[in-house]
Protein backbone atom coordinates (compact mmCIF):
# COMPACT_ATOMS: atom_id res chain seq x y z
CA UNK A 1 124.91 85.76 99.83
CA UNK A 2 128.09 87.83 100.09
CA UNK A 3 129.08 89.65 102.39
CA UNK A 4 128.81 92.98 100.29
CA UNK A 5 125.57 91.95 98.96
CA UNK A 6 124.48 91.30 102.54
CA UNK A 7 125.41 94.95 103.80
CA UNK A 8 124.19 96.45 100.94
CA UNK A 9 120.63 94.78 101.56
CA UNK A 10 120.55 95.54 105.24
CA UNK A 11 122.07 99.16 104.26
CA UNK A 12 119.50 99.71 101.08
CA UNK A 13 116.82 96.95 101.45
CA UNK A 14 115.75 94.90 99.01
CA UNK A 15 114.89 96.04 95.49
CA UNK A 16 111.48 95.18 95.64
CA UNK A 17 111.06 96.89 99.31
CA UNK A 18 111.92 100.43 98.59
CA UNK A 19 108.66 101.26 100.17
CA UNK A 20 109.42 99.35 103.78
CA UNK A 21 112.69 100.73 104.14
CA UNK A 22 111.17 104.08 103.43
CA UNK A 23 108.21 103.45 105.49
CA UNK A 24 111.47 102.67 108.60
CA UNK A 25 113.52 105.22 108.15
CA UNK A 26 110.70 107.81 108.34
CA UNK A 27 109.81 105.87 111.73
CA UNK A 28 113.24 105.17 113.26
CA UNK A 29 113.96 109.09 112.62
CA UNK A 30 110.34 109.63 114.27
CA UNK A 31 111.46 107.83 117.21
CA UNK A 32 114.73 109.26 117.50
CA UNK A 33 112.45 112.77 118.12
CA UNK A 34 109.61 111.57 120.00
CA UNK A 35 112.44 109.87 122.36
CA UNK A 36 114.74 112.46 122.08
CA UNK A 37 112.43 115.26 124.13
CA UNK A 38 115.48 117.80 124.78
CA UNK A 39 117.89 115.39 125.94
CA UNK A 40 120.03 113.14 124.17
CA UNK A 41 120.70 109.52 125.82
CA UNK A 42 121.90 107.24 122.86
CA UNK A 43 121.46 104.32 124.75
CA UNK A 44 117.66 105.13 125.83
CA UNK A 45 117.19 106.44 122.12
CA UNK A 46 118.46 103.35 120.89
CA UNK A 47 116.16 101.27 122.78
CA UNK A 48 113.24 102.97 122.23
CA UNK A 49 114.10 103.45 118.51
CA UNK A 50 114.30 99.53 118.40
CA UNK A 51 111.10 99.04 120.27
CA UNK A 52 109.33 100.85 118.11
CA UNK A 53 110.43 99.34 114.92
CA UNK A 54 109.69 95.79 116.04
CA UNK A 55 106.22 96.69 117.64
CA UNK A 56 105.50 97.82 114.16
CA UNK A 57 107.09 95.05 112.41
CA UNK A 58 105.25 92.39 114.30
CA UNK A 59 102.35 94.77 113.19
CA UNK A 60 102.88 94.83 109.80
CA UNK A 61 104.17 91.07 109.73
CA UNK A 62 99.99 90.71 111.47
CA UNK A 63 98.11 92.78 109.22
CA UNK A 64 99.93 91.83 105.77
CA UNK A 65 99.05 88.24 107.01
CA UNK A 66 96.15 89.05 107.42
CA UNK A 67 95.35 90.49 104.42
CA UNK A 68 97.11 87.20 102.10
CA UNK A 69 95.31 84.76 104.49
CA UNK A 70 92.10 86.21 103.09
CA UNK A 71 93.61 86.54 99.46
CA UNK A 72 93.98 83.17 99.55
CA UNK A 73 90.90 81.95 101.63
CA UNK A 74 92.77 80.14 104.03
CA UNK A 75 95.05 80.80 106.94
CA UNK A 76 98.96 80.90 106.38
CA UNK A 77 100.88 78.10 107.35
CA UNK A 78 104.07 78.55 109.19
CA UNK A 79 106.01 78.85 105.69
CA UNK A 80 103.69 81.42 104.35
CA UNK A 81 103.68 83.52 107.60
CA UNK A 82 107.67 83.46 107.57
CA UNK A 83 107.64 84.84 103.95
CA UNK A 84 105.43 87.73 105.04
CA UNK A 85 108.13 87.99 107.42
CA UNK A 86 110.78 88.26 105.43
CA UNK A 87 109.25 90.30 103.14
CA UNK A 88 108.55 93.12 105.62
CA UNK A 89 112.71 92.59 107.10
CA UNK A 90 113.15 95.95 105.63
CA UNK A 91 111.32 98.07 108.19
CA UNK A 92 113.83 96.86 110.60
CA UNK A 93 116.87 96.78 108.54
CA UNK A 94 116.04 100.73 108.39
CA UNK A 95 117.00 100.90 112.03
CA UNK A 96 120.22 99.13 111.91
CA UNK A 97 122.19 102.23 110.50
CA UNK A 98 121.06 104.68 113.01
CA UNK A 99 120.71 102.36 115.90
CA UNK A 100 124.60 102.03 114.99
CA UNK A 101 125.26 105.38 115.30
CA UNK A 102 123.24 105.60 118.40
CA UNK A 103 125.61 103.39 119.87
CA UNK A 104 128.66 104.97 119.62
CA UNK A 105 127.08 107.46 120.96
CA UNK A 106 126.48 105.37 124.06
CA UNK A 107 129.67 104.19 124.44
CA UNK A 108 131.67 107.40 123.99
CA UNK A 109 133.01 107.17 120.33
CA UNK A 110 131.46 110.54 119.61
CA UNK A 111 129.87 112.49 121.35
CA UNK A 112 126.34 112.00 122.59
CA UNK A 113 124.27 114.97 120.97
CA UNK A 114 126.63 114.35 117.89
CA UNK A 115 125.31 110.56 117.74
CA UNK A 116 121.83 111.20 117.59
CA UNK A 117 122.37 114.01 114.89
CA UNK A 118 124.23 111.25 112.93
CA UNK A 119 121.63 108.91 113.51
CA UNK A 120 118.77 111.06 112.04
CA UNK A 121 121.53 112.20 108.84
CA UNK A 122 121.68 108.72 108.39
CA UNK A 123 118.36 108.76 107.99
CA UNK A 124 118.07 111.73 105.64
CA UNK A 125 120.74 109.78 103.50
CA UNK A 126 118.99 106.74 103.11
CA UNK A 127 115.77 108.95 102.28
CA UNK A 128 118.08 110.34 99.28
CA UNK A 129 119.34 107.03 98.67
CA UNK A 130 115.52 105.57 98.16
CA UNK A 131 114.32 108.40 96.12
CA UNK A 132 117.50 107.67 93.48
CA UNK A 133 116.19 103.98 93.39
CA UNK A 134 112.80 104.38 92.74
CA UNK A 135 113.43 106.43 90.12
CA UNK A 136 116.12 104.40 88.50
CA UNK A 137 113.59 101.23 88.89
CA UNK A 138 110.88 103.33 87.29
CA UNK A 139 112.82 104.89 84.81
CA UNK A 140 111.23 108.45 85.56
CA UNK A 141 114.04 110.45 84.17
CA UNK A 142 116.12 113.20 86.25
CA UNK A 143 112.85 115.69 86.71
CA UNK A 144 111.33 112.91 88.21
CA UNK A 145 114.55 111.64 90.45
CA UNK A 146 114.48 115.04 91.62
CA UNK A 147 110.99 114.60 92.70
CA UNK A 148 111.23 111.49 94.27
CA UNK A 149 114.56 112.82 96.33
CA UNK A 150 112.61 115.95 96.85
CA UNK A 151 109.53 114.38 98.39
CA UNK A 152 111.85 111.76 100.24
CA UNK A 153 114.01 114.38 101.98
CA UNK A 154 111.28 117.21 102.53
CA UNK A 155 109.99 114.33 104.97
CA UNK A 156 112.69 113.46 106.60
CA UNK A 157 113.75 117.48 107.16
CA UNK A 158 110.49 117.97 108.28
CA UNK A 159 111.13 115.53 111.05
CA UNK A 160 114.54 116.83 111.65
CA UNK A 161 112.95 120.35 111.94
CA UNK A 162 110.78 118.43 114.42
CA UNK A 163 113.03 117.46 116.60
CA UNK A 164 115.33 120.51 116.43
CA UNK A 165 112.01 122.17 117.31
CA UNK A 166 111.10 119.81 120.48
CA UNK A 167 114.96 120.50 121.68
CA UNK A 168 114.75 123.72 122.16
């Protein structure tokens, strides 16, 4: 894979994941509030934003085994697990944008209120960005992009409104 194609995957997620990277945005920009709670350590932030996205990871990597182990009336082998795996990479590719921005934060690049603020645009962004895909994969026309950018940013605002809420 190129090295383009490789950012744009880890930026975008797969085609076929639009859902998971959804699904980790909405939680990385959940954590950066819940963690957040009036102060705004990148560092801490970006811990606990990673935390959380593996622990669910390794929870949906579980469960969605689960689920094709009984599909398929036996249990995974190692190969079947690691494709569950794989297939589920997007939930924490969603965190590598913010946890980015995060960073700098930490380590003085901007400053640290600004960083977490970037973080959770980023997150808004790629909430915009998903909403344009899935409509261009389903072919819904601009009333329905609008929609599906509508619905996908009214989230994430809502959980920027949540955390300019718990800040102050």
């Amino acid at each position: 894979m190129k090295l383009g194609a490789a950012v744009k995957r880890v930026v975008l997620g797969p085609r076929d994941r639009i859902a998971s990277t959804v699904y980790g945005t909405i939680v990385v920009m959940g954590a950066i509030t819940a963690g957040s709670g009036g102060q705004s350590d990148p560092a801490r932030l970006a811990s606990i934003v990673f935390a959380t996205v593996f622990v669910l990871w390794i929870a949906h990597v579980y469960s969605h085994g689960l689920a094709e182990s009984i599909d398929r009336r036996h249990r995974l082998d190692r190969a079947e697990l690691v494709s569950v795996a794989r297939r589920e990479f997007s939930l924490l590719f969603a965190a590598v944008a913010p946890i980015g921005a995060l960073l700098l934060g930490a380590v003085g690049v901007v400053r640290e209120s600004r960083a977490v603020w970037l973080a959770l645009g980023l997150g808004v962004a790629t909430l915009v960005v998903q909403g344009l895909r899935y409509a261009r994969l389903e072919h819904v026309g601009r009333l329905g992009a609008l929609v599906a950018v509508a619905v996908n940013v009214a989230v994430g605002l809502f959980i920027v409104g949540l955390k300019a809420f718990v800040a102050h």
